[in-house]
Protein backbone atom coordinates (compact mmCIF):
# COMPACT_ATOMS: atom_id res chain seq x y z
CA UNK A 1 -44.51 31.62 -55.25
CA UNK A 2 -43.49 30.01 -52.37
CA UNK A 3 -40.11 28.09 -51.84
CA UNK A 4 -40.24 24.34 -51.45
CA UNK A 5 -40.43 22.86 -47.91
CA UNK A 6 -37.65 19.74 -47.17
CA UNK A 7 -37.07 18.10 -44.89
CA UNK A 8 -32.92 16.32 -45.28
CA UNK A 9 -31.79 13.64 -43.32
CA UNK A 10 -27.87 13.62 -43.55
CA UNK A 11 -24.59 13.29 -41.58
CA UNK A 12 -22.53 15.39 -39.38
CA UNK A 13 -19.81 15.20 -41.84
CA UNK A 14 -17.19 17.93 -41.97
CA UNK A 15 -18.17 18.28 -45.82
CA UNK A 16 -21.98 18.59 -44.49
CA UNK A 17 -21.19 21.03 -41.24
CA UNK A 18 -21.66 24.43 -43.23
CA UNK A 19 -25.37 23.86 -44.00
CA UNK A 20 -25.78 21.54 -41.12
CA UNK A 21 -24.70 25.46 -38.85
CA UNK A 22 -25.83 27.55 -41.69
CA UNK A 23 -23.19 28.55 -43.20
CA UNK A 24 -24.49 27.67 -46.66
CA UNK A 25 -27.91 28.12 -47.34
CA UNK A 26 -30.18 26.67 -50.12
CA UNK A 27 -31.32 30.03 -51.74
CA UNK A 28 -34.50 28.75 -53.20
CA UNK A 29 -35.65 26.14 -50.89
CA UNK A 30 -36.42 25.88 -46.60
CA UNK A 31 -34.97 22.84 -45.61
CA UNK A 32 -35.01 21.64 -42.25
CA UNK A 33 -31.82 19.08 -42.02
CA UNK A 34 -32.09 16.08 -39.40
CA UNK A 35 -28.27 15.29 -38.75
CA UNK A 36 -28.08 13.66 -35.49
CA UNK A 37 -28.93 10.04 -36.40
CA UNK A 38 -27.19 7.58 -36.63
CA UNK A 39 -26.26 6.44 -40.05
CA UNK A 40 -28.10 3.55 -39.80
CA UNK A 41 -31.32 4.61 -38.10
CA UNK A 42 -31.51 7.20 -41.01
CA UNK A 43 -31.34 4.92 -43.94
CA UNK A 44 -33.99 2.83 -42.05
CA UNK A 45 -36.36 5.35 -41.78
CA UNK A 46 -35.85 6.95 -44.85
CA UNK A 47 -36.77 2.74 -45.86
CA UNK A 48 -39.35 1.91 -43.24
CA UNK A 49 -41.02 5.87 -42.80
CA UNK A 50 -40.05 7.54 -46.07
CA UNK A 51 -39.43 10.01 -43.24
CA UNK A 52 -37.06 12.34 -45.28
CA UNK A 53 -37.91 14.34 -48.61
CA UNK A 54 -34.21 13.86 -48.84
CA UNK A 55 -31.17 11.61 -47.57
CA UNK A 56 -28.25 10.85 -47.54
CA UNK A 57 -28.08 7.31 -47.78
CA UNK A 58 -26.47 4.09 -48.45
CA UNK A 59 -25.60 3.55 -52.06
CA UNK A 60 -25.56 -0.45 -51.94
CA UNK A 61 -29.29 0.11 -50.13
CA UNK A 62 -30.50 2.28 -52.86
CA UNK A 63 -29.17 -0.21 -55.60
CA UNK A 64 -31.29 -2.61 -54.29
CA UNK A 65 -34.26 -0.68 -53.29
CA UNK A 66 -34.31 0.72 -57.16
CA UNK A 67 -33.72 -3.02 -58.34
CA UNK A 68 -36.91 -3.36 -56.43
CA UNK A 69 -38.92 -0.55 -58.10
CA UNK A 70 -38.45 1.90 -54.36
CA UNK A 71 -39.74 5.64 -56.01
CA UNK A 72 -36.59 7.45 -54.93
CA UNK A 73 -33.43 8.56 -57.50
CA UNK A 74 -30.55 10.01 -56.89
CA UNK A 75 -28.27 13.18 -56.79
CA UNK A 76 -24.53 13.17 -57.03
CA UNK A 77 -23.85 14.00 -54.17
CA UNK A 78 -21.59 11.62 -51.86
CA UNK A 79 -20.49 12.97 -48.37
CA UNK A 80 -19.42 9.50 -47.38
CA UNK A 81 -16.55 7.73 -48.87
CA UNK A 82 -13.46 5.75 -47.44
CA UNK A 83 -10.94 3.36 -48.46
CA UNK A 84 -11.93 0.07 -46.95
CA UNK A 85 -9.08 -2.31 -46.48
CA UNK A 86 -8.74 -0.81 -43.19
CA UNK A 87 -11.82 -1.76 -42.07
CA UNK A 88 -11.06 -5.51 -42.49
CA UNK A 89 -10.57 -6.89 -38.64
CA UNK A 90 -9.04 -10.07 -37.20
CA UNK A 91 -8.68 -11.89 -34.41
CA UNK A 92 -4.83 -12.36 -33.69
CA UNK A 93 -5.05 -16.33 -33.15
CA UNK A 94 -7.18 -16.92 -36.08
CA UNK A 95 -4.34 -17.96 -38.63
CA UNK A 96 -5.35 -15.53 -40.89
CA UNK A 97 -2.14 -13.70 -42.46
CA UNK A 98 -3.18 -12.56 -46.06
CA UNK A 99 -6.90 -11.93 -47.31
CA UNK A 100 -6.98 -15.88 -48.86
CA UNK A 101 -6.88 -16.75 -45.31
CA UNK A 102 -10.52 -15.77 -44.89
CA UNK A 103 -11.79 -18.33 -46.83
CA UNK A 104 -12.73 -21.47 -44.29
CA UNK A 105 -13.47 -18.84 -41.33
CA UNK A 106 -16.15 -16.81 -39.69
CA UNK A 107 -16.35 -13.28 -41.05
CA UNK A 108 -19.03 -10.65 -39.15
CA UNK A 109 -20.78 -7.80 -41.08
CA UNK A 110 -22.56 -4.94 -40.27
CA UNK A 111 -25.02 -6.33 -42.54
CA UNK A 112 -24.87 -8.22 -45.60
CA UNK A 113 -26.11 -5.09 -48.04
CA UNK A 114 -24.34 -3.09 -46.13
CA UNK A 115 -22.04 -0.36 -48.56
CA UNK A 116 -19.16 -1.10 -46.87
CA UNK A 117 -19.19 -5.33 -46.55
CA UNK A 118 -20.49 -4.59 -50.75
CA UNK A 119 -17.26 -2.72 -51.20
CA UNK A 120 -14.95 -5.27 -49.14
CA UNK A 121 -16.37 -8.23 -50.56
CA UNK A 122 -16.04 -7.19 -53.95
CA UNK A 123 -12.23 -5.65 -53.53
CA UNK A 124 -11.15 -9.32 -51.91
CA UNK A 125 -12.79 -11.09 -54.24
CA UNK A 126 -11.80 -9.04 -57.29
CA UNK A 127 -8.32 -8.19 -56.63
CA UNK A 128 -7.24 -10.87 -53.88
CA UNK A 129 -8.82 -13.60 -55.56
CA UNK A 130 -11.01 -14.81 -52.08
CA UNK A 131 -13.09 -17.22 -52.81
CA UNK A 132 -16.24 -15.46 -51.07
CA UNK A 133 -18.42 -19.13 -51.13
CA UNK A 134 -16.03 -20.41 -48.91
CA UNK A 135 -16.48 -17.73 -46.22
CA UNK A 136 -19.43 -18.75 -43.53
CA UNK A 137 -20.67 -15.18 -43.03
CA UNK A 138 -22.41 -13.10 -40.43
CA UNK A 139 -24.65 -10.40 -40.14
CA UNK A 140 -26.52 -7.93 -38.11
CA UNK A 141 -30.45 -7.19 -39.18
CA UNK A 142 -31.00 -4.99 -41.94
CA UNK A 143 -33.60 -2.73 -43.06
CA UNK A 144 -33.70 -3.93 -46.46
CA UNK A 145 -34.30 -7.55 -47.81
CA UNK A 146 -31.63 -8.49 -50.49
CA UNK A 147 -31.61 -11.41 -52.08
CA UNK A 148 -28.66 -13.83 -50.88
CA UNK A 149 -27.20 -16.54 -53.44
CA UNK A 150 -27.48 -20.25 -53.00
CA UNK A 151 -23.86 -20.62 -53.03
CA UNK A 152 -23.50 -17.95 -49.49
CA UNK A 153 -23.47 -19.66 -46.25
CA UNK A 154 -24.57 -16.39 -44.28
CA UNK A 155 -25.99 -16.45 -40.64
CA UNK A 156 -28.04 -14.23 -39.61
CA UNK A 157 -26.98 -12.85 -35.76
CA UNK A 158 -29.96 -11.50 -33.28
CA UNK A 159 -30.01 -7.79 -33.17
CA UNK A 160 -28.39 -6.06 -30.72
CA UNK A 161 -25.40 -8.84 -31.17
CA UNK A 162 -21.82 -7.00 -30.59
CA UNK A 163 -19.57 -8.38 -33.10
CA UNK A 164 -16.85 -6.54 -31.87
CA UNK A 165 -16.62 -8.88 -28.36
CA UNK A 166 -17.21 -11.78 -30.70
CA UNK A 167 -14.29 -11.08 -32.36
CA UNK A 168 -12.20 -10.19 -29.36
CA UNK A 169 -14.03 -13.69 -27.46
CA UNK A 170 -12.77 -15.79 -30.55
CA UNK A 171 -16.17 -16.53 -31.75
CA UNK A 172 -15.50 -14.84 -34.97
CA UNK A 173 -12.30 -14.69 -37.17
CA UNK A 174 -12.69 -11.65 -38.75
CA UNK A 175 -14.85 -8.50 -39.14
CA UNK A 176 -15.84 -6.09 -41.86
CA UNK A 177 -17.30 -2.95 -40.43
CA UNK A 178 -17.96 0.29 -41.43
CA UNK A 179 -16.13 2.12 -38.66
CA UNK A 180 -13.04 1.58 -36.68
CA UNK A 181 -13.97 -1.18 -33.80
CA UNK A 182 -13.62 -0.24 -30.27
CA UNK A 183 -11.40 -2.59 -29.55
CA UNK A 184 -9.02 -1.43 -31.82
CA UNK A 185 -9.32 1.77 -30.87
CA UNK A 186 -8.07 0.28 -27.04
CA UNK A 187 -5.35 -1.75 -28.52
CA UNK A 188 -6.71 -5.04 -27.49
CA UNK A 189 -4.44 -7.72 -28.16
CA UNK A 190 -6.57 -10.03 -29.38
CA UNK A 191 -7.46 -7.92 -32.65
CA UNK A 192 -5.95 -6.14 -35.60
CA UNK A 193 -6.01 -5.34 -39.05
CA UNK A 194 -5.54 -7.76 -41.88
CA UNK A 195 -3.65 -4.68 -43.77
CA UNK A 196 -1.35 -4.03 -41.02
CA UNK A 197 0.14 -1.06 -43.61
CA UNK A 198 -3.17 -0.22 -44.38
CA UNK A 199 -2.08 3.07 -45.62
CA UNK A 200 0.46 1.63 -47.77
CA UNK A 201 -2.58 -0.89 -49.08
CA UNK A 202 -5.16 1.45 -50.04
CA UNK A 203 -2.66 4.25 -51.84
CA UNK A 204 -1.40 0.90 -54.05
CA UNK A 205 -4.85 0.21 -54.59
CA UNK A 206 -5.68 3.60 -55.69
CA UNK A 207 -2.53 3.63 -58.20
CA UNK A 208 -3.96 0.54 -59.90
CA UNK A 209 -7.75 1.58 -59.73
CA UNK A 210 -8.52 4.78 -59.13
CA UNK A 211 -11.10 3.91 -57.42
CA UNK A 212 -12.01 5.73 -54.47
CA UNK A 213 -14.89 4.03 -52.83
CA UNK A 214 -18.59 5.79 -52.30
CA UNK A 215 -20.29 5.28 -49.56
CA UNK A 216 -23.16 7.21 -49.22
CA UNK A 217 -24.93 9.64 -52.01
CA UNK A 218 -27.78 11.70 -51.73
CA UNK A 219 -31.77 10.67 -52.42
CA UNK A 220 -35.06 12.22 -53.07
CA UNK A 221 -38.15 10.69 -53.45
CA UNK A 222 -39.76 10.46 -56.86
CA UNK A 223 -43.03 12.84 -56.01
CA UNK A 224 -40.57 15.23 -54.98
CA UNK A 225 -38.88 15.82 -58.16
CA UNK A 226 -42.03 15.21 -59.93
CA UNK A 227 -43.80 18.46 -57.79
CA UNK A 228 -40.63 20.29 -57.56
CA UNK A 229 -38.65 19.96 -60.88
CA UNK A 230 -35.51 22.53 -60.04
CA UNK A 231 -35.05 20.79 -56.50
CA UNK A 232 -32.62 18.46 -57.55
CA UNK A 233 -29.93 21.06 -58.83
CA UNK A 234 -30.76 22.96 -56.00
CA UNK A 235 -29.99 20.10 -53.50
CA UNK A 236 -26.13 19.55 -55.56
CA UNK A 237 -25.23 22.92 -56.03
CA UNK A 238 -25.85 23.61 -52.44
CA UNK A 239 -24.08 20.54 -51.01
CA UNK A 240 -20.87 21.11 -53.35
CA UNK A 241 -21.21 24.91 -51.27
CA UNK A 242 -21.02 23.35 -48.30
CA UNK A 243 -18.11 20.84 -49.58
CA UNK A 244 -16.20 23.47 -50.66
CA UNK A 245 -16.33 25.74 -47.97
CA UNK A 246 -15.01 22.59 -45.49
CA UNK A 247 -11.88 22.51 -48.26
CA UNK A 248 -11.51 26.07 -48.02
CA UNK A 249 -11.29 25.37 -43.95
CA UNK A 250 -9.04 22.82 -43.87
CA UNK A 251 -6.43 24.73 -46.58
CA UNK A 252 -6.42 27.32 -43.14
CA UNK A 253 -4.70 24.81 -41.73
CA UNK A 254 -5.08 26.20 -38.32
CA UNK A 255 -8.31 24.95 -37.49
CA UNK A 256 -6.88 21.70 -37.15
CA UNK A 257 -5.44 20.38 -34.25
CA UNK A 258 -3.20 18.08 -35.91
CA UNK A 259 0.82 18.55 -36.24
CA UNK A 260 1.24 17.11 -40.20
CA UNK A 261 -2.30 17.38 -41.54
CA UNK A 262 -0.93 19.76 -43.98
CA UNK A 263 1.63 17.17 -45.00
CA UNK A 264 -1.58 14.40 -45.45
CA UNK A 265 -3.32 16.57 -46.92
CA UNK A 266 -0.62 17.48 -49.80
CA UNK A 267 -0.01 14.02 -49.93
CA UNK A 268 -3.63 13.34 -50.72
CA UNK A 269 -3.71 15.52 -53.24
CA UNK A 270 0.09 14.51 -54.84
CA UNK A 271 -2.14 10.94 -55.01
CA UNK A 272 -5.06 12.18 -56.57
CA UNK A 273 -5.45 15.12 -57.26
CA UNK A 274 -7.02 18.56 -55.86
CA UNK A 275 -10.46 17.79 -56.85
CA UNK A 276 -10.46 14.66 -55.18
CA UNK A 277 -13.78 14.63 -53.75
CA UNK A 278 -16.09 15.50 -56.19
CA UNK A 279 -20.04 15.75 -56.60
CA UNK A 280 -20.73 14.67 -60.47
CA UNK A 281 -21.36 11.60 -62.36
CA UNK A 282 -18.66 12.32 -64.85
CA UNK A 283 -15.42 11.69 -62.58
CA UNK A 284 -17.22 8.65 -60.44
CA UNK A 285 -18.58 6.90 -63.64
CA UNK A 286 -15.83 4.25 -62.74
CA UNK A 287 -16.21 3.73 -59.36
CA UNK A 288 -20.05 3.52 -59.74
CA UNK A 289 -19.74 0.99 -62.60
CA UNK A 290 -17.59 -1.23 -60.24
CA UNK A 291 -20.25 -0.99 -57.38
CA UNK A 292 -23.07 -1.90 -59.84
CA UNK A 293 -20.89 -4.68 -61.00
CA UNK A 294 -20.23 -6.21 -57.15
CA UNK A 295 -23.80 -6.20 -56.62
CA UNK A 296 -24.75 -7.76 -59.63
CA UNK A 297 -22.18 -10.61 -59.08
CA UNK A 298 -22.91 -10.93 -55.39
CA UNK A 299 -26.93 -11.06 -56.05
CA UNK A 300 -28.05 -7.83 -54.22
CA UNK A 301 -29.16 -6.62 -57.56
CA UNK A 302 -30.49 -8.93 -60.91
CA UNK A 303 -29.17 -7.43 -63.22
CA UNK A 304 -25.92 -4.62 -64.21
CA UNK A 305 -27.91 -0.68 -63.95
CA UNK A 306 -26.75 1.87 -66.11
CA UNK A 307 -25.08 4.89 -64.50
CA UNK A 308 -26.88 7.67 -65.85
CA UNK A 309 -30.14 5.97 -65.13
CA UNK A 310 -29.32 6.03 -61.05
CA UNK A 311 -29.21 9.98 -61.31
CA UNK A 312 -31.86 12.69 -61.76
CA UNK A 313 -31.50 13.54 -65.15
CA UNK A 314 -31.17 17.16 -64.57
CA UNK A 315 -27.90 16.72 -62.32
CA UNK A 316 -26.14 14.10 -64.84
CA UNK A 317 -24.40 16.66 -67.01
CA UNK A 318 -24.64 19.22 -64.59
CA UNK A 319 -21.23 21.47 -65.22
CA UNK A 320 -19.22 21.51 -62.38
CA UNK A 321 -17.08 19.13 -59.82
């Protein structure tokens, strides 16, 4: 019998590289892995083409694209995943000293379904008590339509616009993005974090939540499982091989060029944990349930989801971190 053919869009994520250079291979499936997109090219043709038997993808865009009956389910797998209150921007003149500032200014996303303004919205809302119909918002073009409440003031900008120089120019007061902004990565003056200590900020938030935020997790399409039942355990066990062996790397220590990454990394771990990463739906039930609950209350989706019900069934109680 032949082995199934895939084709895998995904990142070039250190917890990817071993299959992305073959390091780990699948031992039951060929799978030819697309990893030099960017991240959101690939979740827009994976949208737009269904170009990918598999992806890694956004996990607000699949919540709404299930909510809207897309054939794709998922896999635990999540390669992506960051704190976010360091990805909250400012422009220095704007006033804006503690996250109720926001409210009354002009606050640029990457896009309005975007995981990471999902996971930003819902922390400053939740736990900082922002007011998030009092923001005028502003977004970039998606690939996905998701609904927007009556009660959001939210602008959409022309594609192609560069938030960053809008913040820098004044012409926004803040930005939520998904990566570190160029401008803070020259030091302009104009911009810088609302968490100044944004180190300090997301361990506290950890403490009280344990919530460490998903990004991304991994997708198939529905015929794919339905012609090829043992792909989807196939797909986890090979990407928690390829997770593991980056772990096993960075424990070497001397493949990074980096004076006290042992000491971060120890003090990662003292936080939570040494299987802080890891690819089930057993220990990211909570942080799942808490991104199901900010979509629901910010209207991407119309109703809560249940966990399980996101996940091929196969790879729910699959044993294993």
């Amino acid at each position: 019998m032949s082995r199934p053919a895939l084709t895998i869009g995904l990142a070039d994520h250190d917890l990817n590289r071993a299959l992305i250079d073959g390091q780990v291979e699948a031992p039951d499936l060929d799978l030819t892995l697309v990893w030099d997109l960017e991240d959101g090219e690939r979740h827009a043709r994976m949208l737009r083409d269904g170009a990918f038997d598999a992806c890694e993808f956004s996990f607000a865009n699949y919540l709404i694209a299930r909510s809207q009956g897309r054939q794709l389910c998922g896999v635990p797998v999540f390669p992506n995943r960051k704190f976010r209150h360091s990805y909250i921007f400012i422009n220095s003149r704007a006033g804006i000293r503690e996250p109720r500032d926001l409210e009354g200014k002009r606050v640029g996303l990457r896009g309005w379904a975007a995981t990471a303004s999902l996971w930003v919205r819902g922390i400053l809302h939740r736990y900082y008590d922002v007011d998030l119909t009092r923001v005028t918002w502003y977004s970039l073009p998606e690939a996905i339509q998701a609904a927007i409440p009556d009660s959001i003031v939210l602008h959409r900008l022309p594609a192609g616009q560069d938030v960053d120089a809008m913040l820098v120019d004044g012409e926004l007061d803040a930005v939520i993005f998904p990566d570190v902004l160029p401008s803070i990565r020259r030091r302009a003056p104009e911009v810088r974090r609302l968490f100044e200590d944004y180190r300090e900020a997301e361990r506290d938030f950890y403490r009280r939540t344990r919530i460490f935020p998903i990004s991304h997790l991994l997708v198939l399409k529905e015929n794919v499982v339905e012609a090829h039942p043992s792909v989807p355990l196939s797909l986890l066990r090979t990407f928690r091989a390829s997770r593991d062996l980056c772990f096993e790397r960075l424990d070497e220590q001397q493949v990074l060029s980096i004076s006290w990454a042992a000491a971060s990394l120890q003090e990662q771990r003292d936080l939570m944990g040494a299987q802080y990463w890891p690819y089930n739906v057993r220990d990211n039930r909570a942080v799942i349930e808490t991104l199901i609950g900010f979509a629901h209350e910010q209207g991407l989706i119309p109703q809560p989801m249940a966990v399980d019900d996101l996940f091929v069934h196969d790879t729910v109680n699959e044993a294993g971190a």
